[in-house]
N, C-alpha and C. Protein backbone atom coordinates (compact mmCIF):
# COMPACT_ATOMS: atom_id res chain seq x y z
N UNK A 1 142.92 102.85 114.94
CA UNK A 1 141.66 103.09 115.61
C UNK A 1 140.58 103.33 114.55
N UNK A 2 139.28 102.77 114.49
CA UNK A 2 138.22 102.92 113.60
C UNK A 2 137.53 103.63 114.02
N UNK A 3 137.20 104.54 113.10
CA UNK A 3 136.26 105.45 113.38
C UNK A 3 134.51 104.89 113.21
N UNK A 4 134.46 103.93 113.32
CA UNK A 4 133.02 103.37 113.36
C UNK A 4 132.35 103.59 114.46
N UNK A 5 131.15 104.12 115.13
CA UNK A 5 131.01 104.36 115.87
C UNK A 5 130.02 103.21 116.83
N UNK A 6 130.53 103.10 117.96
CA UNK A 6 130.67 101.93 118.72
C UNK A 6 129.60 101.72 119.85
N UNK A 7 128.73 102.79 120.05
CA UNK A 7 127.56 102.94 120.66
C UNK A 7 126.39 101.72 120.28
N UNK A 8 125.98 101.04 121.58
CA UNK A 8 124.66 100.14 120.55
C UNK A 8 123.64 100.45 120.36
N UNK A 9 123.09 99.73 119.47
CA UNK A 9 121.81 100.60 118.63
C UNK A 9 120.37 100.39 119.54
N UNK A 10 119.78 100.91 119.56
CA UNK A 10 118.35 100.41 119.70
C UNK A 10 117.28 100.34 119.68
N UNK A 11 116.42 100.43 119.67
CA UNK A 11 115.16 100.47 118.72
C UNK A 11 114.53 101.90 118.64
N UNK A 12 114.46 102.72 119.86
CA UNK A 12 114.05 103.77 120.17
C UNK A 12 115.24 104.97 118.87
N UNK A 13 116.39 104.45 119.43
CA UNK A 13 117.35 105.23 118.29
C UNK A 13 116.70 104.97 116.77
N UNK A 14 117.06 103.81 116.61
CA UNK A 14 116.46 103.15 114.89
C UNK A 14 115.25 104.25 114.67
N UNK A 15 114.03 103.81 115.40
CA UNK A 15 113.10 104.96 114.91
C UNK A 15 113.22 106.69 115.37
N UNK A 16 113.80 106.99 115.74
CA UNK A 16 114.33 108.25 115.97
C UNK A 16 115.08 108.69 114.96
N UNK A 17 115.52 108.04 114.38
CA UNK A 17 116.44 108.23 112.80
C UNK A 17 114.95 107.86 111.39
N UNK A 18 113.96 107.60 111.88
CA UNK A 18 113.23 107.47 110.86
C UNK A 18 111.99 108.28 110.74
N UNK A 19 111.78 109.28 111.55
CA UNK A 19 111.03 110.37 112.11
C UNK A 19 111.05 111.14 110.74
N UNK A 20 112.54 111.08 110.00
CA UNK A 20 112.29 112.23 108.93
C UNK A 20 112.12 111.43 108.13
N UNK A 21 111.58 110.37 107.73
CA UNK A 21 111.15 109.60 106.41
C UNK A 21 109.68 109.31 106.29
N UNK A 22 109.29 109.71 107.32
CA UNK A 22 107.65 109.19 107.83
C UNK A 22 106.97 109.62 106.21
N UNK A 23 106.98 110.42 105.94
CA UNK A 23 106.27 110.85 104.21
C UNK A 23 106.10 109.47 103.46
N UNK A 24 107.76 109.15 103.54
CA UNK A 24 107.94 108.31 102.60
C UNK A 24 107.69 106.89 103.14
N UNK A 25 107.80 106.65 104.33
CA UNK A 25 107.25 105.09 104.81
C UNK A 25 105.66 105.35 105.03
N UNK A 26 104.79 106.48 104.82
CA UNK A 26 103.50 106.32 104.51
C UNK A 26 103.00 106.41 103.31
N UNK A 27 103.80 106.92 102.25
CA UNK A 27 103.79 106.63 100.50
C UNK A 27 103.87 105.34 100.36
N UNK A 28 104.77 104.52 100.99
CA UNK A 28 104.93 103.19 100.45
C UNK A 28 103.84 102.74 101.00
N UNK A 29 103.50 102.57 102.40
CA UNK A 29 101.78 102.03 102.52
C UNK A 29 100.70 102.17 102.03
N UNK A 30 100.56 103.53 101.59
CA UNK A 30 99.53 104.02 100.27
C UNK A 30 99.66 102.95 99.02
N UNK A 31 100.82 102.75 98.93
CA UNK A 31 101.40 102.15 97.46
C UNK A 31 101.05 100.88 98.00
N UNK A 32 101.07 99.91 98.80
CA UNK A 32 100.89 98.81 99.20
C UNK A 32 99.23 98.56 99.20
N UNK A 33 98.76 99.56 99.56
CA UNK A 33 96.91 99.25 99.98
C UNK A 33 96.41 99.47 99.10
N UNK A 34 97.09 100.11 97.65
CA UNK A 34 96.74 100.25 95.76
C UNK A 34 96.66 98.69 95.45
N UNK A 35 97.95 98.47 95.66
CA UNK A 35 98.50 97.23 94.75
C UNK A 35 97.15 96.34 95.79
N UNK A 36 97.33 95.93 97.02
CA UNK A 36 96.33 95.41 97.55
C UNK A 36 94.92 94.86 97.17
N UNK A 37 94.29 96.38 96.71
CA UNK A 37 93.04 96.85 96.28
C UNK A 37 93.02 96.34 94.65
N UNK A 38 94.17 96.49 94.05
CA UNK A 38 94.23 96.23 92.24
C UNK A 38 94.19 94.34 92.37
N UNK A 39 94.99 93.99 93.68
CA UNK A 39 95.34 92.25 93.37
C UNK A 39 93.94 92.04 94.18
N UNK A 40 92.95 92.18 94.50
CA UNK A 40 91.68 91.89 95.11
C UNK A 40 90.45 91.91 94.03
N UNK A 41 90.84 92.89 92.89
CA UNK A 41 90.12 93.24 92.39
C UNK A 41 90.01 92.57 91.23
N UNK A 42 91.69 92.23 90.61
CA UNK A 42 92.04 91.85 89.60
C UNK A 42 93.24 90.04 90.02
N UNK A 43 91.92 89.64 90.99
CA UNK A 43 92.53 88.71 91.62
C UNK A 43 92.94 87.09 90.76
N UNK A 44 92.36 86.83 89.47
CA UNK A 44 93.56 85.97 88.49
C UNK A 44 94.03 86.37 87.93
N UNK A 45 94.36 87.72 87.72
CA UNK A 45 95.35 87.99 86.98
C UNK A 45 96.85 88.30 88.31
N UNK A 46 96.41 88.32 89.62
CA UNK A 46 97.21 88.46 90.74
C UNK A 46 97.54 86.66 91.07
N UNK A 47 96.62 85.87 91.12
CA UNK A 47 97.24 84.60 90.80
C UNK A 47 98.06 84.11 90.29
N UNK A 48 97.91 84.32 88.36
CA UNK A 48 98.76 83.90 87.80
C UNK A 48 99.78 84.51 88.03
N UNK A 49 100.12 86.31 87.99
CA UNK A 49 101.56 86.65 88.28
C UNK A 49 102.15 85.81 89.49
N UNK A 50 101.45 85.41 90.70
CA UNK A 50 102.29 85.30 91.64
C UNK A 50 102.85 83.80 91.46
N UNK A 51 102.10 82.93 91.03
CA UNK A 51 102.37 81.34 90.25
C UNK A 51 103.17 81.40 89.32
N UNK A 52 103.48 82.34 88.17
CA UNK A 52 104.21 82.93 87.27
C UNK A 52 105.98 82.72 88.31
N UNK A 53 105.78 84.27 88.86
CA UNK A 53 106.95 84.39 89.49
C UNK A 53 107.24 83.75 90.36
N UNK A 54 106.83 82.57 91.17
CA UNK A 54 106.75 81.28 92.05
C UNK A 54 107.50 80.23 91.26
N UNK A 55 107.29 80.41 89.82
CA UNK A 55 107.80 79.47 89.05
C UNK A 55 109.46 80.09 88.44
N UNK A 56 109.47 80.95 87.87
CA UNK A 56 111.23 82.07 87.99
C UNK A 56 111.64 81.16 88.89
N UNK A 57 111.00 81.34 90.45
CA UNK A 57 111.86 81.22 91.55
C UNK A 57 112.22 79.50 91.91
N UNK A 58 111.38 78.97 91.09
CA UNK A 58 111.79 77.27 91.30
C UNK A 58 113.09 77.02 90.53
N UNK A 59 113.00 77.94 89.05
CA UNK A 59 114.03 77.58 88.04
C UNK A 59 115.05 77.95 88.38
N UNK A 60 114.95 79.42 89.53
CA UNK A 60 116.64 79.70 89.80
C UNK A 60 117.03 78.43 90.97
N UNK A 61 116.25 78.13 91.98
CA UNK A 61 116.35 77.57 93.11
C UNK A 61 116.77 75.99 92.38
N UNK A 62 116.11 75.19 91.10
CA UNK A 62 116.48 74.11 90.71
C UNK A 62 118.12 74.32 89.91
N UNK A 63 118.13 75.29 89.11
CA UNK A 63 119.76 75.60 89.04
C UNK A 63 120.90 75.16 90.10
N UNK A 64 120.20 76.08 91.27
CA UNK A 64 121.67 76.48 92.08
C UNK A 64 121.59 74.92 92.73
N UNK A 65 120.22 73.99 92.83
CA UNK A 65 120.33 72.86 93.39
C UNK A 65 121.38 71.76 92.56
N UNK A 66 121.23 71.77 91.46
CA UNK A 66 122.32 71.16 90.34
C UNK A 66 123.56 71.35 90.25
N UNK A 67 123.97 72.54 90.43
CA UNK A 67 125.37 73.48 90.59
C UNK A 67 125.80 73.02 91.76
N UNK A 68 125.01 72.84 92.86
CA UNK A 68 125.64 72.76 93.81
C UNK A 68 125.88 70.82 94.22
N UNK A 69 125.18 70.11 93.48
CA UNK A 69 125.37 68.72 93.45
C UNK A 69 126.29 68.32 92.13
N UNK A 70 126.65 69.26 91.23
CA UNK A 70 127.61 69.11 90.64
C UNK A 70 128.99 69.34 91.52
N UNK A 71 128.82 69.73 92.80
CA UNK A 71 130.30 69.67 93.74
C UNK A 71 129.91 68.71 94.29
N UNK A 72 129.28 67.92 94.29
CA UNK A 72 129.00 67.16 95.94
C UNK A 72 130.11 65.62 95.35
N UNK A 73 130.64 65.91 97.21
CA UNK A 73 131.99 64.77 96.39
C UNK A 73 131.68 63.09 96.56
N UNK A 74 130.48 63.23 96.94
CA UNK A 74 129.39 61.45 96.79
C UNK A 74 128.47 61.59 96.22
N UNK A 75 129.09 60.16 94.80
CA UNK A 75 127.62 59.57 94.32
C UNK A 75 126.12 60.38 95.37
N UNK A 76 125.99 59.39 96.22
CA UNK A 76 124.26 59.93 96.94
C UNK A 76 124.35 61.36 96.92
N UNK A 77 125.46 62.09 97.38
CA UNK A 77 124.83 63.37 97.28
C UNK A 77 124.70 64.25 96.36
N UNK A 78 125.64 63.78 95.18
CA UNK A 78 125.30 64.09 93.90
C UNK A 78 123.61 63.69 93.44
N UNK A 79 123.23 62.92 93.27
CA UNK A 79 122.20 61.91 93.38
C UNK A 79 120.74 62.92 93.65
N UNK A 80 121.10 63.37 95.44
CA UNK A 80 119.97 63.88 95.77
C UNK A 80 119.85 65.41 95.36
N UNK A 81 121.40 65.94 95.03
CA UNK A 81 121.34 67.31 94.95
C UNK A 81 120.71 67.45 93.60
N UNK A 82 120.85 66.72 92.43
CA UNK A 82 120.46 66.72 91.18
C UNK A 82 119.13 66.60 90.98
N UNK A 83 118.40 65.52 91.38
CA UNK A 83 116.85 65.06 91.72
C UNK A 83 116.17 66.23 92.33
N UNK A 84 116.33 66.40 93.25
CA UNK A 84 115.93 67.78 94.08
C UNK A 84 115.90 69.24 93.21
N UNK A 85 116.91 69.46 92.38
CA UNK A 85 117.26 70.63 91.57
C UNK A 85 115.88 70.39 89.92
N UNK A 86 116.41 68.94 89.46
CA UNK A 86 115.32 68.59 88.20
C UNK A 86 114.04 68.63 88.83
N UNK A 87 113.46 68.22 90.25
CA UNK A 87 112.13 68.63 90.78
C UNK A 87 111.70 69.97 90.44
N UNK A 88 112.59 71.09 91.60
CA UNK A 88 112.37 72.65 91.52
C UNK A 88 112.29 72.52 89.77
N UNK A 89 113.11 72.63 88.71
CA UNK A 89 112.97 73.03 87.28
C UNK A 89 111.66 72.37 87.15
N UNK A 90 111.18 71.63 87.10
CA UNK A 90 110.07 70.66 86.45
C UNK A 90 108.49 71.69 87.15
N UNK A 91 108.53 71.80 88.39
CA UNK A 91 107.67 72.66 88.79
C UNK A 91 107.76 74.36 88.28
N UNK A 92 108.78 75.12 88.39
CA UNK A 92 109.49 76.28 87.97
C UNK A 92 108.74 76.20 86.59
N UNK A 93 108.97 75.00 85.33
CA UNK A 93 108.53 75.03 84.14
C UNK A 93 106.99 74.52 84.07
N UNK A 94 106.45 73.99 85.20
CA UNK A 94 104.77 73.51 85.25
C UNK A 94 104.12 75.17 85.60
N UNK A 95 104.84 75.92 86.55
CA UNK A 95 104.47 77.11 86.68
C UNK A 95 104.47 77.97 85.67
N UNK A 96 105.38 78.17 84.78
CA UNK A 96 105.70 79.00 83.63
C UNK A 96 104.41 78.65 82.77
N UNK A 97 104.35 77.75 82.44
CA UNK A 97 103.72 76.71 81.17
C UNK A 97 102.38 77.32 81.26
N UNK A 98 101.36 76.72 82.52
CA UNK A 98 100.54 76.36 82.67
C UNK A 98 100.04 77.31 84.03
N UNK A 99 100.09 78.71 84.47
CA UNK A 99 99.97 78.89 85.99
C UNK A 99 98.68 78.68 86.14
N UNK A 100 97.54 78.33 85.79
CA UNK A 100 96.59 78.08 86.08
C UNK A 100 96.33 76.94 86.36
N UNK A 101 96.52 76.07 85.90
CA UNK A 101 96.87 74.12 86.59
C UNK A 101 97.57 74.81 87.78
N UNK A 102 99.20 75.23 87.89
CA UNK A 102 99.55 74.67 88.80
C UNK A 102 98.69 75.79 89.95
N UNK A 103 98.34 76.88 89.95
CA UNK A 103 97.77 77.77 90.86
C UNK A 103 96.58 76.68 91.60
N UNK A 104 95.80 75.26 90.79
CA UNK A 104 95.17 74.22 91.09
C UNK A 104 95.66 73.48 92.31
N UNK A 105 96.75 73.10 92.11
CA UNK A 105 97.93 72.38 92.71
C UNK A 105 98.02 73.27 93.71
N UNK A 106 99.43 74.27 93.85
CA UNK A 106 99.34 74.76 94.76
C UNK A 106 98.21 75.20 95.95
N UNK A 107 97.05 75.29 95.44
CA UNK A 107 95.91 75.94 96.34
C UNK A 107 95.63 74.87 96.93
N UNK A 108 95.69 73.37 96.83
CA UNK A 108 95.18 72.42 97.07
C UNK A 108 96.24 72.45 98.60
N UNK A 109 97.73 72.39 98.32
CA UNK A 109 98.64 72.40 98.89
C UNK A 109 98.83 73.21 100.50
N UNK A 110 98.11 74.48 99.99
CA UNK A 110 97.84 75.45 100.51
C UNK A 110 97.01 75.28 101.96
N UNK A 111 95.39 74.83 101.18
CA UNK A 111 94.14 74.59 102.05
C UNK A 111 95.07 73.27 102.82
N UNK A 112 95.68 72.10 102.68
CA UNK A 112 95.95 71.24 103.71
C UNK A 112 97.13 71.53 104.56
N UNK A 113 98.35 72.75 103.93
CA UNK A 113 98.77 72.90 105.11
C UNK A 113 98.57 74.18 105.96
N UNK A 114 97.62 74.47 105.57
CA UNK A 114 96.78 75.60 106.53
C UNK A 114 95.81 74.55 108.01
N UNK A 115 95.54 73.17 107.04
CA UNK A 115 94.28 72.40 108.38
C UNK A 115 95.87 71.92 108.99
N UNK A 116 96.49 71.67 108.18
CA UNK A 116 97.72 70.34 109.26
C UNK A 116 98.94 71.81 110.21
N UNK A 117 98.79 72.76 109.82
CA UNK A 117 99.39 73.69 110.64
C UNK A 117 98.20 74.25 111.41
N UNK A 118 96.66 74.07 111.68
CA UNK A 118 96.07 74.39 112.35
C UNK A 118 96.05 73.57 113.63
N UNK A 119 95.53 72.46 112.83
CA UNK A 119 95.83 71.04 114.18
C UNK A 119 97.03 71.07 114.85
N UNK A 120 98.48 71.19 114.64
CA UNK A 120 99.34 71.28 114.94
C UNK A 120 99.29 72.27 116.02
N UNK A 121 98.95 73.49 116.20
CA UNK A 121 98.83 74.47 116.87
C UNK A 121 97.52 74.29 118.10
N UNK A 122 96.43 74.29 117.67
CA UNK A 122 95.66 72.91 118.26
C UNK A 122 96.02 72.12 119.51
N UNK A 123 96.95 70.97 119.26
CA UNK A 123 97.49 70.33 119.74
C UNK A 123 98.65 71.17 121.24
N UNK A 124 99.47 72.10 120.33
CA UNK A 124 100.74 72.68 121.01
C UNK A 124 99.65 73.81 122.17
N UNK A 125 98.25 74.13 122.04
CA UNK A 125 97.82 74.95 123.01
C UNK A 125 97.01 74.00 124.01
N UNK A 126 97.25 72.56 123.54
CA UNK A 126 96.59 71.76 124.93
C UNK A 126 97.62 71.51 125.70
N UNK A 127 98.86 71.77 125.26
CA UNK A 127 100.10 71.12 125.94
C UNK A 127 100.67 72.61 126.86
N UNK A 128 100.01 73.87 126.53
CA UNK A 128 100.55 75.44 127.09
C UNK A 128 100.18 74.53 128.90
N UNK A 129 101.59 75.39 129.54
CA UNK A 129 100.78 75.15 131.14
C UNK A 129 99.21 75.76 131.84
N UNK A 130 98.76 75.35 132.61
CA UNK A 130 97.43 75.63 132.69
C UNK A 130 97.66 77.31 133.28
N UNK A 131 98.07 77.96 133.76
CA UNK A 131 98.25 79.19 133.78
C UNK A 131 98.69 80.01 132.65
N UNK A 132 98.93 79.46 131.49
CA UNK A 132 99.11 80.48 130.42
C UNK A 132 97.77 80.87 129.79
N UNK A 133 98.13 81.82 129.44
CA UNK A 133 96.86 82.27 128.46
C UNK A 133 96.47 81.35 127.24
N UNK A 134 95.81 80.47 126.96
CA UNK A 134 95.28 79.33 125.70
C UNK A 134 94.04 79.82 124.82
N UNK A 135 93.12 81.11 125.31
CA UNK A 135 92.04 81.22 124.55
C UNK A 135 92.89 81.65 123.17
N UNK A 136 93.35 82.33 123.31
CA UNK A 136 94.05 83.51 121.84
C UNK A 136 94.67 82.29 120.59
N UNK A 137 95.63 81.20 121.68
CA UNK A 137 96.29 80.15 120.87
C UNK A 137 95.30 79.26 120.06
N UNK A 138 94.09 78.85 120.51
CA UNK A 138 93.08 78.10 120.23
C UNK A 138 92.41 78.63 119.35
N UNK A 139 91.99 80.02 119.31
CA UNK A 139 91.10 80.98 118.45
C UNK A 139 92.11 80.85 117.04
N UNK A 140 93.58 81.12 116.95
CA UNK A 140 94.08 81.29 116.05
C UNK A 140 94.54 79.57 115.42
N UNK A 141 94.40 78.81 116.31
CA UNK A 141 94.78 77.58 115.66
C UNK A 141 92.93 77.29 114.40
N UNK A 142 91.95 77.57 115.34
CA UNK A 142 90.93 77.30 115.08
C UNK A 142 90.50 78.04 113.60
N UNK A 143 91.12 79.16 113.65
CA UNK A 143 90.94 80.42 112.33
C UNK A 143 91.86 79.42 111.26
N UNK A 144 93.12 79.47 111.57
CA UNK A 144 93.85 78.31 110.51
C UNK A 144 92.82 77.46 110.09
N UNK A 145 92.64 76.22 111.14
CA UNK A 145 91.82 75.44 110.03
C UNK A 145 90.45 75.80 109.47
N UNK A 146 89.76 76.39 109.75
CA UNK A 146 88.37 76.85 109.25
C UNK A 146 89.18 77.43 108.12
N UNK A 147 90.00 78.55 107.75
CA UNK A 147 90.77 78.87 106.53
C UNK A 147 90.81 77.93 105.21
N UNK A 148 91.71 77.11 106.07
CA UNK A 148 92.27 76.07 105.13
C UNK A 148 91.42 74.82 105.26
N UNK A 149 90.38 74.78 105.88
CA UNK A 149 89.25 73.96 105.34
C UNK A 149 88.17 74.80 104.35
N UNK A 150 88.13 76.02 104.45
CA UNK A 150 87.23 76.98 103.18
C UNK A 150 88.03 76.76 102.08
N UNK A 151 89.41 76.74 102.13
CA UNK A 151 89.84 76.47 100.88
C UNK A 151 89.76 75.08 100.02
N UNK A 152 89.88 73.97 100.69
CA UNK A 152 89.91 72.39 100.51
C UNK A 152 88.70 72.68 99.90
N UNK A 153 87.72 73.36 100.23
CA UNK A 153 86.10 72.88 100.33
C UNK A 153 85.69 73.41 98.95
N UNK A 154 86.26 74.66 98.64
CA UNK A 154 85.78 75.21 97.07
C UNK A 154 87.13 74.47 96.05
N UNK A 155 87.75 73.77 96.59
CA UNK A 155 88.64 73.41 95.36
C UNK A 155 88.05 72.28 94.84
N UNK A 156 88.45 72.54 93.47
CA UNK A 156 89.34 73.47 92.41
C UNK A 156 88.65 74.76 91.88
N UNK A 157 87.19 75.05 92.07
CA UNK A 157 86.59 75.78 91.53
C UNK A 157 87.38 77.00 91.89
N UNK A 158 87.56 77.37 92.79
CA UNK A 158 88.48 78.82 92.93
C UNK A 158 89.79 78.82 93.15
N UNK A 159 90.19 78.29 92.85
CA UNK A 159 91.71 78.33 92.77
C UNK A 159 92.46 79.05 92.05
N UNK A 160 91.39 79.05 91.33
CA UNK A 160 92.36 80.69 90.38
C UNK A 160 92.59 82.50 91.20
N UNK A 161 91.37 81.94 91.75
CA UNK A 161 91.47 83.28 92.79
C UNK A 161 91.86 83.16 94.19
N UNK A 162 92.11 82.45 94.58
CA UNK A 162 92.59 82.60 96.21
C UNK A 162 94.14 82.73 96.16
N UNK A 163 95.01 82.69 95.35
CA UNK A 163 96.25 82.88 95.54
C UNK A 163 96.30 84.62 95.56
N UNK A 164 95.69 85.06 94.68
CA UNK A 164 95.52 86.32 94.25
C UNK A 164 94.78 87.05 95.21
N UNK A 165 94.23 86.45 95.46
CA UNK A 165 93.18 86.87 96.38
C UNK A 165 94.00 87.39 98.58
N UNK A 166 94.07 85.74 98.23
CA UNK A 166 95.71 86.38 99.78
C UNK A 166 96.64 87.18 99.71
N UNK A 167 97.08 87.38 98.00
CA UNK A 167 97.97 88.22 98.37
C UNK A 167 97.78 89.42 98.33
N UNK A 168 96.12 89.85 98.08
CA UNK A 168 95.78 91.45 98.02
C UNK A 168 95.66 91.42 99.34
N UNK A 169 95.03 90.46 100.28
CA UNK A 169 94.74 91.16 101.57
C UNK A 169 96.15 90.98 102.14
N UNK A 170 97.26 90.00 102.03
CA UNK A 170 98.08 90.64 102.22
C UNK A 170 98.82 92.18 101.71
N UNK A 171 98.84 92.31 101.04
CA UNK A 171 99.14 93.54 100.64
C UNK A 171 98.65 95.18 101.15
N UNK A 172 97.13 94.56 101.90
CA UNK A 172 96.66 95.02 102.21
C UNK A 172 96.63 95.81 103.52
N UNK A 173 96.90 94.65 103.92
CA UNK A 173 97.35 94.65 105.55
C UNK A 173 98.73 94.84 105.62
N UNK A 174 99.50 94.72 104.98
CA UNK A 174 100.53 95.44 104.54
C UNK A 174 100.75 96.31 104.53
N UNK A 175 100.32 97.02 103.58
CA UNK A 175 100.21 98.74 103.77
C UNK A 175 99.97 99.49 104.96
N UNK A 176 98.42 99.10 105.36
CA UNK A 176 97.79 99.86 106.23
C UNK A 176 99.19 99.79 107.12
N UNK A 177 99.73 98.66 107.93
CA UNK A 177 100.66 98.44 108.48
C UNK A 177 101.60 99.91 108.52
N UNK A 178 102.18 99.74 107.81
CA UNK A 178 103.01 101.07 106.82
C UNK A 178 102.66 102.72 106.91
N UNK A 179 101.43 102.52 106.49
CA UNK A 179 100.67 103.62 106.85
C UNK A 179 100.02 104.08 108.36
N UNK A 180 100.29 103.68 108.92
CA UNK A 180 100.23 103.64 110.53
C UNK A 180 101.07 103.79 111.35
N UNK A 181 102.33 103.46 110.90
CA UNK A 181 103.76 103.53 111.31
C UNK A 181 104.05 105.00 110.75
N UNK A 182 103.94 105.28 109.49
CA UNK A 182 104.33 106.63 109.27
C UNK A 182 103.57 107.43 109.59
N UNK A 183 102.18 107.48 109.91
CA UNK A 183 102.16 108.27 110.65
C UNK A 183 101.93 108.65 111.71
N UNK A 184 102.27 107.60 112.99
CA UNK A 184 102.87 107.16 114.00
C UNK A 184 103.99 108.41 114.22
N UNK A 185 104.63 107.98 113.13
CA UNK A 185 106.37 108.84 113.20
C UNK A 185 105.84 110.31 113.15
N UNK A 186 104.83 110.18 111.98
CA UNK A 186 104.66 112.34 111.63
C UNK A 186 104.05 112.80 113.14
N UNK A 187 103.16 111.92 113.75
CA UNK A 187 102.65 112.86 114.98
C UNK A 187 103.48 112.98 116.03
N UNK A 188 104.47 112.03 116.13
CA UNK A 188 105.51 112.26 117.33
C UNK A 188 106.39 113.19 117.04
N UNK A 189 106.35 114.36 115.78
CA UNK A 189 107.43 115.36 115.53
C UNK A 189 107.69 116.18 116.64
């Protein structure tokens, strides 16, 4: 017999067990709306780190793509697993090299699939049934592309800063997030 206990969990429990951490899940949102505020502020130097470490993550991801087409027991899939793996490295090392070119690149990447995931959405709220709610779907398809058409529109000139730049307000909104939740938790003591 296991002594694991066999009750199911659920959300109300989960945060009922997190009531005594609230300090510390509103420290980390503090800590999130810093970093936020520092990558907004100090937004190419928040670029390049994040193009930097975008690029780490191609070189491990083109590795394990090689490693893993070094098993593949067909020619083609040897083939594609290898190609696919020397891509990730080749970008991984355009990122390392150069993050300011590729932060170019990427942003470019960025602004069109921000318009082609706007339209897309667009599209999927003309198709909602006529009794669903469509203003909210439309507003947010519409925010996408105006986004990612502001971005198309200043490139390349800012491209050094909009990577850096999203990820402070992410960070941002992040936090606050965090910081709302904890102390969410401290007033329900």
């Amino acid at each position: 017999m296991s002594n694991v206990e066999t009750t199911p969990h659920n959300l109300g429990e989960a945060i009922e067990r997190l009531r005594g951490k609230w300090a510390s899940i509103t420290a980390f949102g503090v800590l999130l709306v810093i970093l936020g505020f520092a990558a907004l502020f100090f937004s190419l130097i928040a670029t390049i780190a994040t193009v930097t470490l975008n690029g780490v993550l191609f070189l491990i991801a083109g590795a394990a793509e090689i490693g893993i087409g070094m098993h593949s027991r067909s020619w083609g899939q040897f083939f594609l697993w290898v190609v696919g793996g020397l891509l990730y490295l080749a970008a991984g090392v355009l990122c390392i090299v150069n993050p300011v070119f590729a932060s170019v690149v990427l942003t470019l990447l960025l602004g069109a699939g921000l318009i082609a995931a706007g339209i897309v959405r667009l599209y999927l709220a003309t198709q909602l049934p006529s009794g669903q709610p469509r203003a909210l779907v439309f507003l947010a398809a519409l925010v996408t592309i105006l986004l990612g058409l502001i971005i198309v529109s200043h490139w390349p000139l800012d491209s050094v800063y909009v990577l850096g730049t999203l990820l402070g307000v992410d960070l941002l909104f992040h936090g606050v997030g965090w910081v709302s939740f904890g102390m969410g938790l401290q007033s329900q003591r």
